[in-house]
C-alpha atoms as a PDB file:
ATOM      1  CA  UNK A   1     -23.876   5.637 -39.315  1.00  0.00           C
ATOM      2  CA  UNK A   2     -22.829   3.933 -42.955  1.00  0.00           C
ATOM      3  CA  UNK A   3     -22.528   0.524 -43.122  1.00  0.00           C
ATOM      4  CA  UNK A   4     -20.170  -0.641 -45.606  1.00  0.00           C
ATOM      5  CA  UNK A   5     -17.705  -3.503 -46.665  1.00  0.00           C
ATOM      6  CA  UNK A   6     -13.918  -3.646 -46.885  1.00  0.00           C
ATOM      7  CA  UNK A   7     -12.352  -6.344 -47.777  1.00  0.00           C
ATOM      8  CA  UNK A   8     -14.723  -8.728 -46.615  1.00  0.00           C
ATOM      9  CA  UNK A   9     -15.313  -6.830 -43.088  1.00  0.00           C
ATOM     10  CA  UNK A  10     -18.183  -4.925 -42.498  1.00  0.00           C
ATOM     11  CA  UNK A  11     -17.270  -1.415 -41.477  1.00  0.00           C
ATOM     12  CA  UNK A  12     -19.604   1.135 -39.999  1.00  0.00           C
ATOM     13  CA  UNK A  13     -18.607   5.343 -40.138  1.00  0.00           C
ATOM     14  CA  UNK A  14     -20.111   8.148 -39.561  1.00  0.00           C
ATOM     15  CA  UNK A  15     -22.266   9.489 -43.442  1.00  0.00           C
ATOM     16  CA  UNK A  16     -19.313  11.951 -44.796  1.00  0.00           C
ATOM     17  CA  UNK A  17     -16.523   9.950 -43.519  1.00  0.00           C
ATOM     18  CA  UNK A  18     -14.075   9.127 -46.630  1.00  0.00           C
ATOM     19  CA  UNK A  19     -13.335   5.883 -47.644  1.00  0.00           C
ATOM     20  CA  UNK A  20      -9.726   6.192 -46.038  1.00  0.00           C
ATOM     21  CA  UNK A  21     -10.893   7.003 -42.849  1.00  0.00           C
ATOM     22  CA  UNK A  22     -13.224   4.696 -42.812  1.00  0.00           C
ATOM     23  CA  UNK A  23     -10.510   1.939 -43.755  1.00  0.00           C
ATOM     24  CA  UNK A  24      -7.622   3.477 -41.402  1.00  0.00           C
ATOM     25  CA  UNK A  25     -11.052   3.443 -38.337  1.00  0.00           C
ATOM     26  CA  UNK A  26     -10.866  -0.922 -39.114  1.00  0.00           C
ATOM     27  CA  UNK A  27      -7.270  -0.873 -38.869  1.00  0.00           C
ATOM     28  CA  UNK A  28      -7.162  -1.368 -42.598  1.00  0.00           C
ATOM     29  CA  UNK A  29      -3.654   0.113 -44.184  1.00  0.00           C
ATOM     30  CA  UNK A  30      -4.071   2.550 -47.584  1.00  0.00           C
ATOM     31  CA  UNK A  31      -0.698   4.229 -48.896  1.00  0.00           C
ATOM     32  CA  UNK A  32      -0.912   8.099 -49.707  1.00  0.00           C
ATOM     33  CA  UNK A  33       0.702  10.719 -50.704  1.00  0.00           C
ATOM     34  CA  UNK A  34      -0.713  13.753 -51.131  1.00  0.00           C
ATOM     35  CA  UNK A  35      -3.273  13.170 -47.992  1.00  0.00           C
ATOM     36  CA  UNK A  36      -2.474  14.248 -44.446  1.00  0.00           C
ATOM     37  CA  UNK A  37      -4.546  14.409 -41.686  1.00  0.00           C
ATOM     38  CA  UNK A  38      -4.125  17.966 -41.334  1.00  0.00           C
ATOM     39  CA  UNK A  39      -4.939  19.042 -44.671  1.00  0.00           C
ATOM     40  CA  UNK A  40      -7.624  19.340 -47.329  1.00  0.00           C
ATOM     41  CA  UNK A  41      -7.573  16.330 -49.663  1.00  0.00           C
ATOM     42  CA  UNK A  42      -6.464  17.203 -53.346  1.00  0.00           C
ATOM     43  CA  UNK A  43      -6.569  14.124 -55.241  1.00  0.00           C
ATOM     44  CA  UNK A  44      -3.035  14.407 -57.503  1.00  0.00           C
ATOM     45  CA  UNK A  45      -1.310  11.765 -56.508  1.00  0.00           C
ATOM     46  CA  UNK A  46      -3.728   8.535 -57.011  1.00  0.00           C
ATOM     47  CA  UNK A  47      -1.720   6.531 -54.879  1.00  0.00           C
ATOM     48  CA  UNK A  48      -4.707   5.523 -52.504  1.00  0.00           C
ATOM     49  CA  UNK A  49      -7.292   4.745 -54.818  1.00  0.00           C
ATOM     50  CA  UNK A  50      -9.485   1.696 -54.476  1.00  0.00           C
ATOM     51  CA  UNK A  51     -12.111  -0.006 -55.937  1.00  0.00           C
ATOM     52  CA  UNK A  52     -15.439   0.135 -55.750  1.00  0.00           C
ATOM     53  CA  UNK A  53     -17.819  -2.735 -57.028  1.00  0.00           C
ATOM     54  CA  UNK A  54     -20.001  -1.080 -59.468  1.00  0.00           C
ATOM     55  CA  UNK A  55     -17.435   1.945 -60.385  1.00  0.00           C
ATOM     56  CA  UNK A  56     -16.399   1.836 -63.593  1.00  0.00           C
ATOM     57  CA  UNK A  57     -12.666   3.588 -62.812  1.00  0.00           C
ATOM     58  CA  UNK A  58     -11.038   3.262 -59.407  1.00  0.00           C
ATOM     59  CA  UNK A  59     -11.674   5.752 -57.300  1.00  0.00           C
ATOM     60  CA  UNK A  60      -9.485   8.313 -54.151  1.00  0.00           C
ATOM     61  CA  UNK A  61     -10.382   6.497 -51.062  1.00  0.00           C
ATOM     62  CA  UNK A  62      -9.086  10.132 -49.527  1.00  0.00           C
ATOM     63  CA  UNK A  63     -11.866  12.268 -50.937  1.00  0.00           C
ATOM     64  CA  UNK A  64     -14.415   9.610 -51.584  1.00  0.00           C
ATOM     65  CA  UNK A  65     -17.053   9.417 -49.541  1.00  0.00           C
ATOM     66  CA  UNK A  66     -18.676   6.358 -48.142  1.00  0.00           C
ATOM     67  CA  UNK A  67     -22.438   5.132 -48.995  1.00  0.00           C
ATOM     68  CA  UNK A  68     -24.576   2.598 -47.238  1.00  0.00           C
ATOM     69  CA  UNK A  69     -23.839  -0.771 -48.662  1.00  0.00           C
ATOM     70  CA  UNK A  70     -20.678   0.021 -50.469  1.00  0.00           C
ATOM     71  CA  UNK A  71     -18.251  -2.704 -51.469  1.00  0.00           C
ATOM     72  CA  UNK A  72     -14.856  -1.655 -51.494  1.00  0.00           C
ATOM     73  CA  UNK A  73     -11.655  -3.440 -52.215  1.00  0.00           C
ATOM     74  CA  UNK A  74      -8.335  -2.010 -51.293  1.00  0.00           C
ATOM     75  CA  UNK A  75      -6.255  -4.498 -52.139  1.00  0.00           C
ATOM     76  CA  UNK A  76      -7.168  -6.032 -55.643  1.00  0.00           C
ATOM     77  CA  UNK A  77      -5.124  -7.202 -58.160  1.00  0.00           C
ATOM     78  CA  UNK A  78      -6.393  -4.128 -60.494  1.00  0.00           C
ATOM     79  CA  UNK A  79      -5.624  -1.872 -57.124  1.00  0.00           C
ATOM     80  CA  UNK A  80      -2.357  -3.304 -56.287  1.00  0.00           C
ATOM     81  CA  UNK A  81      -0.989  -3.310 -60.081  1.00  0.00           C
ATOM     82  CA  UNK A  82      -2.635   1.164 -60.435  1.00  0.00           C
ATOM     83  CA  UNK A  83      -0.302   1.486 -57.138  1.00  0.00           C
ATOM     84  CA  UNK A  84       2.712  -0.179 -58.627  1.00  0.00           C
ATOM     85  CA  UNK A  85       2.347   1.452 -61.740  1.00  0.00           C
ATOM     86  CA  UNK A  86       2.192   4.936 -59.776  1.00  0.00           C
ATOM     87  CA  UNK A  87       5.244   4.229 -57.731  1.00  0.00           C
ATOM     88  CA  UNK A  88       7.356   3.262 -60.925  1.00  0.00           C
ATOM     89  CA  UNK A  89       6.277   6.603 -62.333  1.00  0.00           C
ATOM     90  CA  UNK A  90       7.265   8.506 -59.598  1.00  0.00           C
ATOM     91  CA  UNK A  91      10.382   6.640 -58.630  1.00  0.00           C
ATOM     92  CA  UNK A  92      11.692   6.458 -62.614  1.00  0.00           C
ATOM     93  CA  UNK A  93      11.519  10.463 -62.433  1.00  0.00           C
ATOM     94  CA  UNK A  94      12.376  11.522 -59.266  1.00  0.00           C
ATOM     95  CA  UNK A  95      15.035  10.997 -56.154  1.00  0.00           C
ATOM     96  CA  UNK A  96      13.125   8.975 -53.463  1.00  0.00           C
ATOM     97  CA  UNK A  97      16.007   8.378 -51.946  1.00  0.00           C
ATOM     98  CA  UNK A  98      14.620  10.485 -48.559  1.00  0.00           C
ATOM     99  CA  UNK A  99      11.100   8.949 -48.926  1.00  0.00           C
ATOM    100  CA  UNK A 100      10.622   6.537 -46.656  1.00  0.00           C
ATOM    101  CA  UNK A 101       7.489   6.310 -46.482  1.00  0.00           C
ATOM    102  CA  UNK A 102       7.445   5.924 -50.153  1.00  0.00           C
ATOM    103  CA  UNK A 103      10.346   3.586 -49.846  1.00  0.00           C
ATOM    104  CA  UNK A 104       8.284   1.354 -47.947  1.00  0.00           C
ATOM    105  CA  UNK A 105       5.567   1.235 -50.251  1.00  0.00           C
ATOM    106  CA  UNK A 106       7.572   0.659 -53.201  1.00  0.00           C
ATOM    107  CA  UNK A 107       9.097  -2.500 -51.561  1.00  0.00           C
ATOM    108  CA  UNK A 108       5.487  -3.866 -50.570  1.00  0.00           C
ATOM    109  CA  UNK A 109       4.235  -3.507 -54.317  1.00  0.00           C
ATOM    110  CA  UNK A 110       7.258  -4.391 -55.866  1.00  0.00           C
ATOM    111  CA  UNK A 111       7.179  -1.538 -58.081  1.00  0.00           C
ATOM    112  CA  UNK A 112      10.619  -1.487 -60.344  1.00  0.00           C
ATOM    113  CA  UNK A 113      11.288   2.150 -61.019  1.00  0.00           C
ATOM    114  CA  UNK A 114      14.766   1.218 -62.956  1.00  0.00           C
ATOM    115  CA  UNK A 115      12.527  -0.729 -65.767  1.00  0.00           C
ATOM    116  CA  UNK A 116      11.673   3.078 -66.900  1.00  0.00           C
ATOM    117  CA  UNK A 117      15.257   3.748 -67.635  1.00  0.00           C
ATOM    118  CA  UNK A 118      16.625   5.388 -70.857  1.00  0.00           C
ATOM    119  CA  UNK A 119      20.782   5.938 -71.022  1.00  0.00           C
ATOM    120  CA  UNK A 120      19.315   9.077 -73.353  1.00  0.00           C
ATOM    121  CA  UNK A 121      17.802  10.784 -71.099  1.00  0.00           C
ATOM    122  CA  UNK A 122      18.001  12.597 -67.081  1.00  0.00           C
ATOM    123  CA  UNK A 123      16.915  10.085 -64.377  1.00  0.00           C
ATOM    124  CA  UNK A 124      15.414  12.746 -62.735  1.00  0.00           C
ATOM    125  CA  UNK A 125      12.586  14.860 -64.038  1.00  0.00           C
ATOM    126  CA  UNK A 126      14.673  18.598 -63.085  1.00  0.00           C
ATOM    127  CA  UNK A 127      18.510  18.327 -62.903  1.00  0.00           C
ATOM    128  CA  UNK A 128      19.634  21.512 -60.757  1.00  0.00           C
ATOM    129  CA  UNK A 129      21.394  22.176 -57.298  1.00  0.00           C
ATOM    130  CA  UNK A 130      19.239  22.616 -54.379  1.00  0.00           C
ATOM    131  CA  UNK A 131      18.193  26.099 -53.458  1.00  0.00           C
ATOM    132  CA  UNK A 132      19.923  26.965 -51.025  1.00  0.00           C
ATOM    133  CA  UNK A 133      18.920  30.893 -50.329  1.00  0.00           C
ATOM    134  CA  UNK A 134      19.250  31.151 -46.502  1.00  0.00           C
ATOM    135  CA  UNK A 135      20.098  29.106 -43.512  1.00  0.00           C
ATOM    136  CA  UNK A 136      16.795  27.994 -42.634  1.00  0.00           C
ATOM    137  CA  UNK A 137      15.508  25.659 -45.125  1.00  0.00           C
ATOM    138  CA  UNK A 138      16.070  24.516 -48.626  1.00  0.00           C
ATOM    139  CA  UNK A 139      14.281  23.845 -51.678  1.00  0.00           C
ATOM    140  CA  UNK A 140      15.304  20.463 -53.810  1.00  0.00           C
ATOM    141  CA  UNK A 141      13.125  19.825 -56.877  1.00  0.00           C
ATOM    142  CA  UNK A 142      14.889  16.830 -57.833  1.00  0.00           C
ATOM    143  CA  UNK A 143      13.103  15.419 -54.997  1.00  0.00           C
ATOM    144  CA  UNK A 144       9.387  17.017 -55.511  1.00  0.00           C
ATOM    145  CA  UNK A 145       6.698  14.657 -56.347  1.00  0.00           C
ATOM    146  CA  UNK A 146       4.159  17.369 -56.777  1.00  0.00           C
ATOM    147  CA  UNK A 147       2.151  16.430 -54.126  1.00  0.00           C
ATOM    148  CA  UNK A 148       0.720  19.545 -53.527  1.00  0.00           C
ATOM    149  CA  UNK A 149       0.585  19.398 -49.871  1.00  0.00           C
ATOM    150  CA  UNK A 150       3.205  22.275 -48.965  1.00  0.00           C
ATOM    151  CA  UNK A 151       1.095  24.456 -51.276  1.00  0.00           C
ATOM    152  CA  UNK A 152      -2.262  23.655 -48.774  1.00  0.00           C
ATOM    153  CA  UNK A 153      -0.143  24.083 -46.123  1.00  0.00           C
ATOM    154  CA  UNK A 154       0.817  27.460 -47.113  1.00  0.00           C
ATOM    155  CA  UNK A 155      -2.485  28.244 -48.681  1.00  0.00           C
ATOM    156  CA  UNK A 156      -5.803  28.019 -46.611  1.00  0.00           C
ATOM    157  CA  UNK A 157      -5.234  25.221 -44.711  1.00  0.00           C
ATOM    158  CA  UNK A 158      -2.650  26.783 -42.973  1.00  0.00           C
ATOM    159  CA  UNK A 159      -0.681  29.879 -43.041  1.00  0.00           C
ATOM    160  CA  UNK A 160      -3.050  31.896 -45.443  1.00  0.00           C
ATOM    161  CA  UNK A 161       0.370  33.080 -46.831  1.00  0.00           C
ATOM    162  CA  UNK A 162       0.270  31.883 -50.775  1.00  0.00           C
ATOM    163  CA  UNK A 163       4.042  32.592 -51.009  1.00  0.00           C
ATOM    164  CA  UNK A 164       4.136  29.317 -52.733  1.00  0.00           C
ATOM    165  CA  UNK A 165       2.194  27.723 -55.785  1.00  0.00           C
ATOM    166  CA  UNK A 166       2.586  24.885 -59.078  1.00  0.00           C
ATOM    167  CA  UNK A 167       3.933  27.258 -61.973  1.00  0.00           C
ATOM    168  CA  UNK A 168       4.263  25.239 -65.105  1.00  0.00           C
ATOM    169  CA  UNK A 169       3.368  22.344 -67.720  1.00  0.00           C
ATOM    170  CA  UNK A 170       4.323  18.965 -68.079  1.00  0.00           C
ATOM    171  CA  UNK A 171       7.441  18.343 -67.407  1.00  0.00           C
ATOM    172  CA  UNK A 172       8.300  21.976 -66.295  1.00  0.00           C
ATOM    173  CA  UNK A 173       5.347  21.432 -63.532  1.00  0.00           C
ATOM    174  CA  UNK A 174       7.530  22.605 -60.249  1.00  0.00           C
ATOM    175  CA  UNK A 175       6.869  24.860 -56.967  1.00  0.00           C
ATOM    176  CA  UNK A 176       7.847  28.044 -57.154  1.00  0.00           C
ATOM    177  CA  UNK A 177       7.764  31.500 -55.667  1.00  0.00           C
ATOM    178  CA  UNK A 178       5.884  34.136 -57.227  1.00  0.00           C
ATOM    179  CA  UNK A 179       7.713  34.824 -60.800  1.00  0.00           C
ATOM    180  CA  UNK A 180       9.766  32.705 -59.654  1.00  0.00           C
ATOM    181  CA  UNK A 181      11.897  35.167 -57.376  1.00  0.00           C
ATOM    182  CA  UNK A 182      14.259  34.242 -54.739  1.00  0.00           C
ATOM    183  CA  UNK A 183      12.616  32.992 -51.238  1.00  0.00           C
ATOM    184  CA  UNK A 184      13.963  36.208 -49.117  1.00  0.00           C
ATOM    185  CA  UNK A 185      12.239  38.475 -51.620  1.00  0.00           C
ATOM    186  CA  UNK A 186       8.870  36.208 -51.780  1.00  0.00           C
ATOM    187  CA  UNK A 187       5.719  36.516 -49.727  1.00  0.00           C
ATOM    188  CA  UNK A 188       7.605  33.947 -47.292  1.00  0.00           C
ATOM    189  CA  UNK A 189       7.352  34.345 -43.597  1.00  0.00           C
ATOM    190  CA  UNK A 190       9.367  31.283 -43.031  1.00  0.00           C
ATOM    191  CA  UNK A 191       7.014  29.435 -40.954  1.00  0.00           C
ATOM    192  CA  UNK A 192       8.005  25.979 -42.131  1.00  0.00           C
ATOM    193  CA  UNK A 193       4.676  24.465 -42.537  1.00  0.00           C
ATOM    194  CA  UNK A 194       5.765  23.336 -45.750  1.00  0.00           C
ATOM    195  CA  UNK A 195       8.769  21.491 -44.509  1.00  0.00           C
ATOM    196  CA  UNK A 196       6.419  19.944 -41.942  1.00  0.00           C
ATOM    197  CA  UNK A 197       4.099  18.093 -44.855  1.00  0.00           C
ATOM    198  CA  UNK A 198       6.862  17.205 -47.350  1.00  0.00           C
ATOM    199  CA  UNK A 199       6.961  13.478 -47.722  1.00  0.00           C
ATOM    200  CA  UNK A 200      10.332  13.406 -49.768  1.00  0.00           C
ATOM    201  CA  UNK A 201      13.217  15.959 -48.564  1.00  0.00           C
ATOM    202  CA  UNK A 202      12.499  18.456 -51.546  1.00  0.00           C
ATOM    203  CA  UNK A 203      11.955  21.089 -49.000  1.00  0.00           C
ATOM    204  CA  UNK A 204      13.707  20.619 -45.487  1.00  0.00           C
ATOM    205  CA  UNK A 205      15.566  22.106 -42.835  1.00  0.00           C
ATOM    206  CA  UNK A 206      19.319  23.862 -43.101  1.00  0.00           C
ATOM    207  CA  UNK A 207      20.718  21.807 -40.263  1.00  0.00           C
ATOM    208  CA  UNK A 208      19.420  18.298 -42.050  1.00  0.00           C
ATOM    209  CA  UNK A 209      20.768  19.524 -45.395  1.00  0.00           C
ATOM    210  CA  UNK A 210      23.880  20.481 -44.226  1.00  0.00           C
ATOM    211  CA  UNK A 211      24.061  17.141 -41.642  1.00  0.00           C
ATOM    212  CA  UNK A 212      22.594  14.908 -44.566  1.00  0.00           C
ATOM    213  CA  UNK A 213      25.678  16.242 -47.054  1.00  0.00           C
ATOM    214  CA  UNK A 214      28.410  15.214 -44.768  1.00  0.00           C
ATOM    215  CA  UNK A 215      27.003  12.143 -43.915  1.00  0.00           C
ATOM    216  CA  UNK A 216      26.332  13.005 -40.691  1.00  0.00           C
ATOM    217  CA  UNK A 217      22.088  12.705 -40.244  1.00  0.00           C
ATOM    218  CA  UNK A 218      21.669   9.828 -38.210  1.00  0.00           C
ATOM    219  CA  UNK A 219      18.030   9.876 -37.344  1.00  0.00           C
ATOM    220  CA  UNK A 220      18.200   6.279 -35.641  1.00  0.00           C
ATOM    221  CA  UNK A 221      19.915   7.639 -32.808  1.00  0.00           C
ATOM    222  CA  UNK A 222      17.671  11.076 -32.472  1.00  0.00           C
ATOM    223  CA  UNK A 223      15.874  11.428 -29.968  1.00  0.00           C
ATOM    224  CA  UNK A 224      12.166  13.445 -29.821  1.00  0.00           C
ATOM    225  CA  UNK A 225      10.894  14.930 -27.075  1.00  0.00           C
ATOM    226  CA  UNK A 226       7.736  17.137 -26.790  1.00  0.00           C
ATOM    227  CA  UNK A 227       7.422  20.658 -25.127  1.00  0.00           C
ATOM    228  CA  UNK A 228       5.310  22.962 -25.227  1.00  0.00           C
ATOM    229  CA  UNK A 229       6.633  26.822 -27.714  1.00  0.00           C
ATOM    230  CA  UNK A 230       8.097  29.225 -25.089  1.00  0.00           C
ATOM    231  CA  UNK A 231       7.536  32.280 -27.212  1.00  0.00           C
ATOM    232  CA  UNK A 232       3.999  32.906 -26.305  1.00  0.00           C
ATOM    233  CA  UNK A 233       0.818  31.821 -24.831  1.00  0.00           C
ATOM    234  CA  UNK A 234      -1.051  29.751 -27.247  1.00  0.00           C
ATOM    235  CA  UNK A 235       0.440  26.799 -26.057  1.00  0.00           C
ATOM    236  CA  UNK A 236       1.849  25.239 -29.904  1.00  0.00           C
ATOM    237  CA  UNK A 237       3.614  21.454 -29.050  1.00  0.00           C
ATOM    238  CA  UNK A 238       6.823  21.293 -30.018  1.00  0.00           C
ATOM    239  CA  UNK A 239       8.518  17.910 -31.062  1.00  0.00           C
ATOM    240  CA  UNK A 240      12.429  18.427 -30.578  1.00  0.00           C
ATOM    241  CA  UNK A 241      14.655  16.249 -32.847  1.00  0.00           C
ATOM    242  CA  UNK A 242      18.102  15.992 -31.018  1.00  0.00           C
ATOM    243  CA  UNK A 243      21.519  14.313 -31.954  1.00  0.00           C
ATOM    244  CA  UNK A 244      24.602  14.505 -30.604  1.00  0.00           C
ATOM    245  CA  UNK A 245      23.415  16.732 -28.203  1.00  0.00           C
ATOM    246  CA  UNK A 246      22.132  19.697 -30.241  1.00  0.00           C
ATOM    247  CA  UNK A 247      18.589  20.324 -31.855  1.00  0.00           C
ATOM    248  CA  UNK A 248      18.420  19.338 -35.437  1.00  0.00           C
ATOM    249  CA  UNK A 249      15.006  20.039 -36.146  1.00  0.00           C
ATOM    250  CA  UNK A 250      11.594  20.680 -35.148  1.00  0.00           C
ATOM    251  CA  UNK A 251       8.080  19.105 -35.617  1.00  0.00           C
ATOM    252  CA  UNK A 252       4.877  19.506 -34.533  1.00  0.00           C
ATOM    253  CA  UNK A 253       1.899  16.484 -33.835  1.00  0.00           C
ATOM    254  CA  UNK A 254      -0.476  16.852 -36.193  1.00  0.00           C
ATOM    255  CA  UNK A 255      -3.138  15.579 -34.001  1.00  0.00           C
ATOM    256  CA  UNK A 256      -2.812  18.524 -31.490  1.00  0.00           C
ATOM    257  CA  UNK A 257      -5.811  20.258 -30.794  1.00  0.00           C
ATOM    258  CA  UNK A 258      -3.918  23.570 -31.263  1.00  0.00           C
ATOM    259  CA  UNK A 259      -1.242  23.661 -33.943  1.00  0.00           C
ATOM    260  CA  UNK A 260      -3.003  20.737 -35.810  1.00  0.00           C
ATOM    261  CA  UNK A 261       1.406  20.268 -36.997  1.00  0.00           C
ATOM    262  CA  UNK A 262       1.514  23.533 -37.726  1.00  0.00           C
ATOM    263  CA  UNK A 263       3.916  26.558 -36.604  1.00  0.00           C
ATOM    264  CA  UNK A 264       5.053  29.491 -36.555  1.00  0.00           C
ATOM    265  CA  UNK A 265       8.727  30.363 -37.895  1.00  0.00           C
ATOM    266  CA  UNK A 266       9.614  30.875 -33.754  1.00  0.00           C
ATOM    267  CA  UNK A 267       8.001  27.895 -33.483  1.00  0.00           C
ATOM    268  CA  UNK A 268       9.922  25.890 -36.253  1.00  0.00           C
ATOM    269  CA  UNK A 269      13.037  27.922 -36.199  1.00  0.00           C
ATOM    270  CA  UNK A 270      13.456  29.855 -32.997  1.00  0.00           C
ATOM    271  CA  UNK A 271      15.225  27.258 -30.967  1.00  0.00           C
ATOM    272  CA  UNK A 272      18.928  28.407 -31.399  1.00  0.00           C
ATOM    273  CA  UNK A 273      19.137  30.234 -28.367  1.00  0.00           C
ATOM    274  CA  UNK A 274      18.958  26.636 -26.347  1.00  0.00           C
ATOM    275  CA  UNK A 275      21.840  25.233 -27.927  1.00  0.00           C
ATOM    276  CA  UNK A 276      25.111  24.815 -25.942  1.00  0.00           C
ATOM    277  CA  UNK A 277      27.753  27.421 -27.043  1.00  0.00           C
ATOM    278  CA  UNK A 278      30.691  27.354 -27.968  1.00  0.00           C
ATOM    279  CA  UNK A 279      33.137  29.686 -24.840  1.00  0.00           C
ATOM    280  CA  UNK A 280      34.576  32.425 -26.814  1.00  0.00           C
ATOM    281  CA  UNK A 281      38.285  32.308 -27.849  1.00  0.00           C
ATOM    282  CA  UNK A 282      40.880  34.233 -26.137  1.00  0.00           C
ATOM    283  CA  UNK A 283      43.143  36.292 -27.787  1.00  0.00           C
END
């Protein structure tokens, strides 16, 4: 065991724990972004860094690791105004409109992503429709934050499928297929994984599209209940997101000892033959 300090409070973790587990073990609250539970850390975002007496920069409580007698602050002035300063970024070039997690975080550091306005230019970083290329999920870019985590997902810690990946520079930085081809004709096998780790609504299911453009997604009156995937025997948990009667969408816990939140497209998708239908019309 490490023995370290947090804020004041001496915390103990296992050597190799990170910092953010270590905090999150104390009941100590650090916003991410790009970290999940259920995926390899990859440091982009910089939203969860903290500081370190005796570091010269600040440093990614989700990939640092903690030493024996460290002194860490995660809630400094130089911490709190490297957080703000992120979420401004983000929010002055992007639509976090659907991120409420971000949403939240912006409102505790009172970040002010409207001071980066210019009348001269977009107020989003990419200004095109959604991709909307079949009737399972869609891709939104105005929404992407680059976090990187439905590229993991579809990449080793997950699917092992690499239909996805971060083509571009700068400003033309976005996820895309390979040479940039249309999602039917890509290595996709639909699984959803990627929809499962997306923080903002840049990619996300057909039926929440579809309900959230007509006004209709009301997820304060869904209900979620678990199950287990009836398609096979490996026993995958199924979260079931249900309003007005009909499946919406579909989740998975990312703390199950099986599917670790991820599926497979039966999994994700496969859940249409449940619904009510419609009695056919007479003639």
């Amino acid at each position: 065991m490490v023995s370290l300090t947090v804020n004041g409070q001496t915390v103990l973790a296992p050597e190799g724990t990170t910092i953010h587990r270590a905090c999150e073990s104390a009941g100590i609250e650090t916003p991410t972004l790009c970290w999940a539970e259920n995926l390899t850390p990859v440091n982009v975002c910089r939203l969860c860094v903290v500081e370190v007496e005796g570091q010269r920069t600040l440093v990614p409580s989700c990939a640092r690791t903690v030493d024996d007698g460290m002194v860490v602050h995660t809630d400094s002035e130089r911490v709190r105004h490297s957080r703000r300063m992120v979420l401004e970024f983000l929010g002055s070039g992007v639509d976090l409109d659907q991120a409420e997690p971000l949403q939240r975080w912006i409102d505790e550091y009172g970040a002010e992503p409207d001071r980066y306005d210019q009348p001269d230019r977009p107020a989003v970083t990419v200004e095109e429709a959604p991709k909307v290329q079949d009737n399972l999920y869609i891709r939104d870019y105005s929404r992407c934050v680059l976090c990187y985590k439905c590229v993991e997902a579809c990449g080793d810690d997950a699917q092992h499928t690499y239909a996805i990946a971060v083509s571009g520079r700068g400003f033309d930085s976005r996820i895309s297929t390979e040479f940039d081809v249309s999602l039917p004709d890509s290595a996709c096998v639909y699984c959803g994984n990627c929809i499962g780790v997306c923080p903002t609504g840049a990619i996300q299911f057909k039926t929440e599209f579809d309900l959230r453009s007509a006004a209709e997604w009301r997820p304060d009156e869904q209900t979620v209940t678990q199950t287990i995937c009836s398609y096979c025997g490996v026993g995958c948990n199924l979260e079931l997101h249900v309003q007005d009667d009909r499946i919406v969408k579909v989740t998975s816990p990312a703390d199950h000892s099986i599917t670790h939140g991820h599926l497979c497209i039966k999994g994700r998708f496969g859940w249409q033959y449940v619904q009510p239908v419609e009695p056919p019309t007479r003639r």
